[in-house]
Structures are given as structure tokens and as C-alpha cells.
Protein backbone atom coordinates (compact mmCIF):
# COMPACT_ATOMS: atom_id res chain seq x y z
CA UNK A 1 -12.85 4.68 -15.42
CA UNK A 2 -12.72 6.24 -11.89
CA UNK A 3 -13.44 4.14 -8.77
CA UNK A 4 -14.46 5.44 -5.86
CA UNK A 5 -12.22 4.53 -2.86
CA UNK A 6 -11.92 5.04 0.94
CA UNK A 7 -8.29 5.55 1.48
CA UNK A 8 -7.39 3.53 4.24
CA UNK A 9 -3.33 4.48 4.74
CA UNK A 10 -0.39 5.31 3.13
CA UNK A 11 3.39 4.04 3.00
CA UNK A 12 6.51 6.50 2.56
CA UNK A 13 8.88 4.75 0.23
CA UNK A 14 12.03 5.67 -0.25
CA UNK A 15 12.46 5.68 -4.23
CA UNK A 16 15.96 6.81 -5.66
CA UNK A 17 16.51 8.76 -1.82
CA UNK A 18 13.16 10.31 -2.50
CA UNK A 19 10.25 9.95 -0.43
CA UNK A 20 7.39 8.44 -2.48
CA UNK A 21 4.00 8.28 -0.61
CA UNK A 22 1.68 5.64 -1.75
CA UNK A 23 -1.60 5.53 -0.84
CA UNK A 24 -3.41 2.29 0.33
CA UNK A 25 -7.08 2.46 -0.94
CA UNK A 26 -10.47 0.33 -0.76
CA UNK A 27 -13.09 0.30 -3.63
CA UNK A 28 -15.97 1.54 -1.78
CA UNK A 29 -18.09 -1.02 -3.81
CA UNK A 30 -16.20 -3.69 -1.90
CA UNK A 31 -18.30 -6.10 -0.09
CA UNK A 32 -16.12 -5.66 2.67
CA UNK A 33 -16.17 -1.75 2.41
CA UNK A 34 -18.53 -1.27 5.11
CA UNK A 35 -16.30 -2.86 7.79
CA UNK A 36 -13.01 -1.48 6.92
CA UNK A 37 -12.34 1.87 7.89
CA UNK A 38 -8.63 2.00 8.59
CA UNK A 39 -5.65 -0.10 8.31
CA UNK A 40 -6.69 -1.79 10.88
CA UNK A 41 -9.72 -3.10 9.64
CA UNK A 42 -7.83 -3.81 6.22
CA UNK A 43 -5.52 -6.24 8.41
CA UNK A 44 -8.22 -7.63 9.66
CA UNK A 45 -10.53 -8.17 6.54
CA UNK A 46 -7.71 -8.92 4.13
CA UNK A 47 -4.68 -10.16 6.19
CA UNK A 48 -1.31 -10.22 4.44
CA UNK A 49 -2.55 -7.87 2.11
CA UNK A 50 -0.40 -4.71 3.10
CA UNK A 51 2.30 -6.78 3.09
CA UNK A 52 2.15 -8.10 -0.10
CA UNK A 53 1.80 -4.55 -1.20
CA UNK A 54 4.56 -3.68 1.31
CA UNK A 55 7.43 -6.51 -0.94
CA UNK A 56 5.66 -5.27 -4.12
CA UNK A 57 6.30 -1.74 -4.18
CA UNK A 58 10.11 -2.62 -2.28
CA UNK A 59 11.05 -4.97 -5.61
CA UNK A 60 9.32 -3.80 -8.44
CA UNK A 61 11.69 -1.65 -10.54
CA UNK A 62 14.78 -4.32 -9.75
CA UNK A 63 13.12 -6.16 -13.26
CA UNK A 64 14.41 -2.80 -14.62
CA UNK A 65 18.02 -3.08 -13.51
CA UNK A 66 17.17 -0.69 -10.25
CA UNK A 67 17.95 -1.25 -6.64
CA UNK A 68 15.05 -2.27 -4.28
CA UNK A 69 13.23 0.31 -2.54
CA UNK A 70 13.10 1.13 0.77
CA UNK A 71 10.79 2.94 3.32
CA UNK A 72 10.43 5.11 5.95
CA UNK A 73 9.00 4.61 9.17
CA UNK A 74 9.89 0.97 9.13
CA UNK A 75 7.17 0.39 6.51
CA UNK A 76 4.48 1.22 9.62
């Protein structure tokens, strides 16, 4: 299926001393969609979200053996 999404940021992690850029994205058939325009908004609308996206992408290959990730920018 695709999904139609506003993307509302993105995050630079550093994967294997690589920068990764992930993109941070809304489903524009959201209920919320029409008040979230940025990351901001997404704060705002959906606190704690980024961050829980923030610790997901930092731990999710250490199930594999893998060191956690980090990321540029101080995660901002």
C-alpha cells in the first residue's frame, strides 16, 4: 500500500559511522494532520513521540549483537 504523508522532520543517525537520515512523517489521513505542520506541531499534538522514535532507532539493532546508534546534531 502507499500512504500519503506530510514529512514533518528528519534525524541524522549515525549507523556503523555512517550518517543515516530518517525521515519523521505524518499520514495525511491523520485526524490530527491538519494541525501539524512541522515538528513543532508533532511535539505538540503527539508529545513524547519523537522521542520514543529518537531511543527506538538509537537501540534497535543491539537485539542483533550491534552497538547502539548514535546521532548527529544532538538528535535536534
Amino acid at each position: 500500500n502507499v500512504v500519503e504523508v506530510r514529512v514533518l522532520g528528519a534525524l541524522c543517525l549515525i549507523d556503523q559511522g555512517e550518517a543515516d537520515w530518517k525521515l519523521i512523517g505524518l499520514n495525511t489521513n491523520d485526524p490530527k494532520a491538519p494541525f501539524v505542520h512541522d515538528a513543532r506541531d508533532l511535539q505538540f499534538h503527539f508529545p513524547n513521540l519523537v522521542d520514543q522514535i529518537r531511543e527506538w532507532y538509537r537501540v534497535y539493532k543491539l537485539a542483533e549483537g550491534k552497538p547502539a546508534n548514535t546521532y548527529a546534531f544532538g538528535g535536534e
